[in-house]
Protein backbone atom coordinates (compact mmCIF):
# COMPACT_ATOMS: atom_id res chain seq x y z
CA UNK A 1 -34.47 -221.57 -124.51
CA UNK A 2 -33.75 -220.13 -121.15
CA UNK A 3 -32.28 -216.45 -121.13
CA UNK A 4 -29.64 -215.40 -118.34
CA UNK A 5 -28.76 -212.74 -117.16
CA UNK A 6 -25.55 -210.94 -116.08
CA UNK A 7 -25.60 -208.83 -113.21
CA UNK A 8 -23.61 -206.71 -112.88
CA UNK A 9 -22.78 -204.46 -108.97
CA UNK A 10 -25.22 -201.93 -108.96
CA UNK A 11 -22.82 -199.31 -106.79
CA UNK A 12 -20.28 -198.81 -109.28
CA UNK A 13 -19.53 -195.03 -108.20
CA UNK A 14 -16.12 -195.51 -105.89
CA UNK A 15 -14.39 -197.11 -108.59
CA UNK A 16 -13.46 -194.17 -110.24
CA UNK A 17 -12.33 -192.85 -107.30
CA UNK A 18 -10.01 -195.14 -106.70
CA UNK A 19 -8.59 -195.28 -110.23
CA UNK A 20 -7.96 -191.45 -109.56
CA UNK A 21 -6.35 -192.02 -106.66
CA UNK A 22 -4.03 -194.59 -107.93
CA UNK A 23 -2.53 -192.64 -111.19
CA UNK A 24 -2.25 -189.08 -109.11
CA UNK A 25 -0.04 -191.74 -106.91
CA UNK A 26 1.62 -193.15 -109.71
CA UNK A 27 1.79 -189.65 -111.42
CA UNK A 28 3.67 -188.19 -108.17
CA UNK A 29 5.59 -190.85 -107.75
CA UNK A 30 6.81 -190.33 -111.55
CA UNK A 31 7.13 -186.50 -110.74
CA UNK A 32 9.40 -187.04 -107.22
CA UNK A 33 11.68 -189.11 -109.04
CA UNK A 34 12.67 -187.08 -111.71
CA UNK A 35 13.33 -184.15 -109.43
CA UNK A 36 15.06 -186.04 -107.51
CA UNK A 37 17.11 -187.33 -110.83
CA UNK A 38 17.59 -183.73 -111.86
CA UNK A 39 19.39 -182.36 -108.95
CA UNK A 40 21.38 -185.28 -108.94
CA UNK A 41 22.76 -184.55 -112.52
CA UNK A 42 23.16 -180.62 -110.91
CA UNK A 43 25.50 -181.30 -108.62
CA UNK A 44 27.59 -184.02 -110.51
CA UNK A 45 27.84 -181.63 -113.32
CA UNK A 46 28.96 -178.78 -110.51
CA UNK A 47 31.57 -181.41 -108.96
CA UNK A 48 33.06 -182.18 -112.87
CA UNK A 49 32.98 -178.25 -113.13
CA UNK A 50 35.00 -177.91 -109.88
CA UNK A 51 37.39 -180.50 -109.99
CA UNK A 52 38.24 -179.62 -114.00
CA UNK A 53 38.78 -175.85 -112.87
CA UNK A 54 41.00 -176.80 -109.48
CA UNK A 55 43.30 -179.39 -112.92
CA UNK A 56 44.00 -176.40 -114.95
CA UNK A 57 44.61 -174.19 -112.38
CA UNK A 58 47.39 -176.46 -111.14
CA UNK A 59 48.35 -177.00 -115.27
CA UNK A 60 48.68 -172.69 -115.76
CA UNK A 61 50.73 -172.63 -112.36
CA UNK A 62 53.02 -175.52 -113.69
CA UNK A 63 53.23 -174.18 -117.54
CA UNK A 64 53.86 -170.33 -115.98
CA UNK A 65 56.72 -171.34 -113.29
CA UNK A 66 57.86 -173.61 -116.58
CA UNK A 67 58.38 -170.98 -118.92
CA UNK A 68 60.48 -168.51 -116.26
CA UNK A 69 64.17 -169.85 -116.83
CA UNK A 70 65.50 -168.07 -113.41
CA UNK A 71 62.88 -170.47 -111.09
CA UNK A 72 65.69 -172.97 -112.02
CA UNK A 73 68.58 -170.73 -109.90
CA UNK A 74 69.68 -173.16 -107.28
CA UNK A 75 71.27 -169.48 -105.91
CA UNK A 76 67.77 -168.93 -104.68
CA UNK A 77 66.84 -172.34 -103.29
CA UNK A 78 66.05 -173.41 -99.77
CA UNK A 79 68.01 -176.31 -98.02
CA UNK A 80 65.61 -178.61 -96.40
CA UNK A 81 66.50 -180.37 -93.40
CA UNK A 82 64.46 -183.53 -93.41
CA UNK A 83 63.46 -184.85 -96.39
CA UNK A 84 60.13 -186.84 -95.58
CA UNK A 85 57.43 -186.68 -97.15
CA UNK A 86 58.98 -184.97 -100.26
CA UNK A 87 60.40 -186.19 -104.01
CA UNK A 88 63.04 -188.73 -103.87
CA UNK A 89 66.54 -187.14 -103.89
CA UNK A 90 65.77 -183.29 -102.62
CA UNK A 91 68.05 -181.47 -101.22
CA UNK A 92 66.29 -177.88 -101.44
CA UNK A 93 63.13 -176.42 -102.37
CA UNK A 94 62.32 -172.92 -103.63
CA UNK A 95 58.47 -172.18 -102.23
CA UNK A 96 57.97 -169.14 -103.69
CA UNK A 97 58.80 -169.33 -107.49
CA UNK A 98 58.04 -166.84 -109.98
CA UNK A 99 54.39 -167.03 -111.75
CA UNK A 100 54.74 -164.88 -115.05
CA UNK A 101 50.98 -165.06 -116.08
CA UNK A 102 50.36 -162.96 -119.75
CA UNK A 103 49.19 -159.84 -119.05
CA UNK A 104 45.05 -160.20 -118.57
CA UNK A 105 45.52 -163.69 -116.26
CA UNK A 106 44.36 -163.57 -113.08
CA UNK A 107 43.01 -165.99 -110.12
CA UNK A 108 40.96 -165.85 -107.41
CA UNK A 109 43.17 -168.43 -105.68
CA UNK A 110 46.61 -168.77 -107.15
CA UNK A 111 47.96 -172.08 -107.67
CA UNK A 112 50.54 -172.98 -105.11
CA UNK A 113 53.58 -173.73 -106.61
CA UNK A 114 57.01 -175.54 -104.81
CA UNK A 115 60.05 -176.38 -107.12
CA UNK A 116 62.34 -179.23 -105.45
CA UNK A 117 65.96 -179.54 -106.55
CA UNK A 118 67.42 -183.12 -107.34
CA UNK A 119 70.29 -184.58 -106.49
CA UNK A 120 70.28 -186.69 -109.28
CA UNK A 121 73.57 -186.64 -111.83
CA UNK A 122 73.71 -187.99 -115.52
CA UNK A 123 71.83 -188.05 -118.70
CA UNK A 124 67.57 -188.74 -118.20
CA UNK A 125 66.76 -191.78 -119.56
CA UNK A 126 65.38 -191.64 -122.74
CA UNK A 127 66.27 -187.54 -123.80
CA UNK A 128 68.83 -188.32 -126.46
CA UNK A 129 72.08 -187.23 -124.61
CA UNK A 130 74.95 -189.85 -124.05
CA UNK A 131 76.81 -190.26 -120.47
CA UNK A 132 79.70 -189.29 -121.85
CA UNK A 133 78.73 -185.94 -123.27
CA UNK A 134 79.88 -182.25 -121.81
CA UNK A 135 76.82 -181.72 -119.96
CA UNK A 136 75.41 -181.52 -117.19
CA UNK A 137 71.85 -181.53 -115.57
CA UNK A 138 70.16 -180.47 -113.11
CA UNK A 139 67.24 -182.23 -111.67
CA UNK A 140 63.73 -180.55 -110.87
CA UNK A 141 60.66 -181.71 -109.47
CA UNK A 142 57.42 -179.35 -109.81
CA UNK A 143 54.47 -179.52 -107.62
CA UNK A 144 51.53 -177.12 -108.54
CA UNK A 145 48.26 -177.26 -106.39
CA UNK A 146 45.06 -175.55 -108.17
CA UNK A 147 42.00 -175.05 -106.26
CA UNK A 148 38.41 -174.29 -107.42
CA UNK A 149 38.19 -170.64 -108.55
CA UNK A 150 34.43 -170.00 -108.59
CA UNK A 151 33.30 -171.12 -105.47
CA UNK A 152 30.13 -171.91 -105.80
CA UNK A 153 29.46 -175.01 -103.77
CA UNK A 154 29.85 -176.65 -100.57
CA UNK A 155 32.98 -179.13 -101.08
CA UNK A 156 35.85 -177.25 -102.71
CA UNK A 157 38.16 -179.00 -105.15
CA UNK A 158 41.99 -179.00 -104.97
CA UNK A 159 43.99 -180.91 -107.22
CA UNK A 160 48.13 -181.60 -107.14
CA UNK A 161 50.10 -182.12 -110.53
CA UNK A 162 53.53 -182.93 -110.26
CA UNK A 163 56.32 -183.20 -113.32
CA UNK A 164 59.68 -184.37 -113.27
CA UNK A 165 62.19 -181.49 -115.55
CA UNK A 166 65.76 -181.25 -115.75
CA UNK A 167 67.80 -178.52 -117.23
CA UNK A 168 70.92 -178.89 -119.84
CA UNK A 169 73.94 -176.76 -118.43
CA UNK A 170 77.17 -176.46 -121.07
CA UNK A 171 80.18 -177.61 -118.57
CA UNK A 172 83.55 -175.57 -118.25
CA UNK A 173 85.20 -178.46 -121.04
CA UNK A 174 82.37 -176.76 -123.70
CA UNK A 175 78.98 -177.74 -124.76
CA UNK A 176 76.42 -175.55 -125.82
């Protein structure tokens, strides 16, 4: 019976030091990439923070020039010369409306708020009211621009909302 022998490399010592080498690679590699992931997920969360701040900024501006009847004086509206670019139907704007915030509100930035009258006549679709009724209405649009109140990073938010309002007016054959 013959007896053989494996040999195995006698200089064995630079393997390990290429295993090493490999995982603190692979390790790095492992380490950039989270990072990397991290302040990613910063700044997205910073842009949603942002953009939601610059919505209910326009939303407070809108609900606040909303619930202050006399922004709906046409007295006190502006005639505009050239309609383009604006709502459908304007014939005057008021750019300065009235923003009565409860008491302890306050904004770096105040919205920007524009009310546009309508020239539109009759009942809205949809409200209830027949054609034939003794009322009028008056036609609104609103246009509230919020912007980012904190800040804190490089691209600042603004956001437009816009609503469509009209306002019941008793005519001089009764009503309410």
């Amino acid at each position: 019976m013959t007896i053989t022998k494996k040999s195995y490399p006698k200089n064995e010592s630079g393997v390990a030091l290429v295993i090493a080498l490999i995982m603190i690679v692979v390790l790095t590699l492992i380490g950039l990439a989270s990072t990397l992931s991290s302040n990613f997920e910063n700044r997205l969360s910073g842009n949603k923070r942002g953009s939601t701040d610059c919505f209910y900024t326009a939303d407070s501006g809108m609900q606040a020039v909303q619930a202050n009847i006399a922004n709906f004086n046409t007295n006190t509206y502006t005639l505009v010369a050239s309609t383009t670019g604006l709502p459908p139907h304007t014939d005057s704007k008021l750019t300065s409306p009235s923003l009565g915030l409860p008491a302890g509100v306050s904004f770096n930035r105040p919205p920007t708020v524009t009310i546009y009258h309508s020239t539109l006549t009759g009942a809205p679709r949809g409200s209830g009211f027949s054609a034939a009724g003794n009322y009028e209405f008056a036609y609104f649009v609103i246009d509230s621009v919020g912007c980012d109140q904190l800040d804190l990073s490089l691209v600042t938010f603004n956001c437009e909302h816009e609503a469509e309002v009209f306002r019941l007016l008793p005519t001089s054959q009764g009503g309410i």
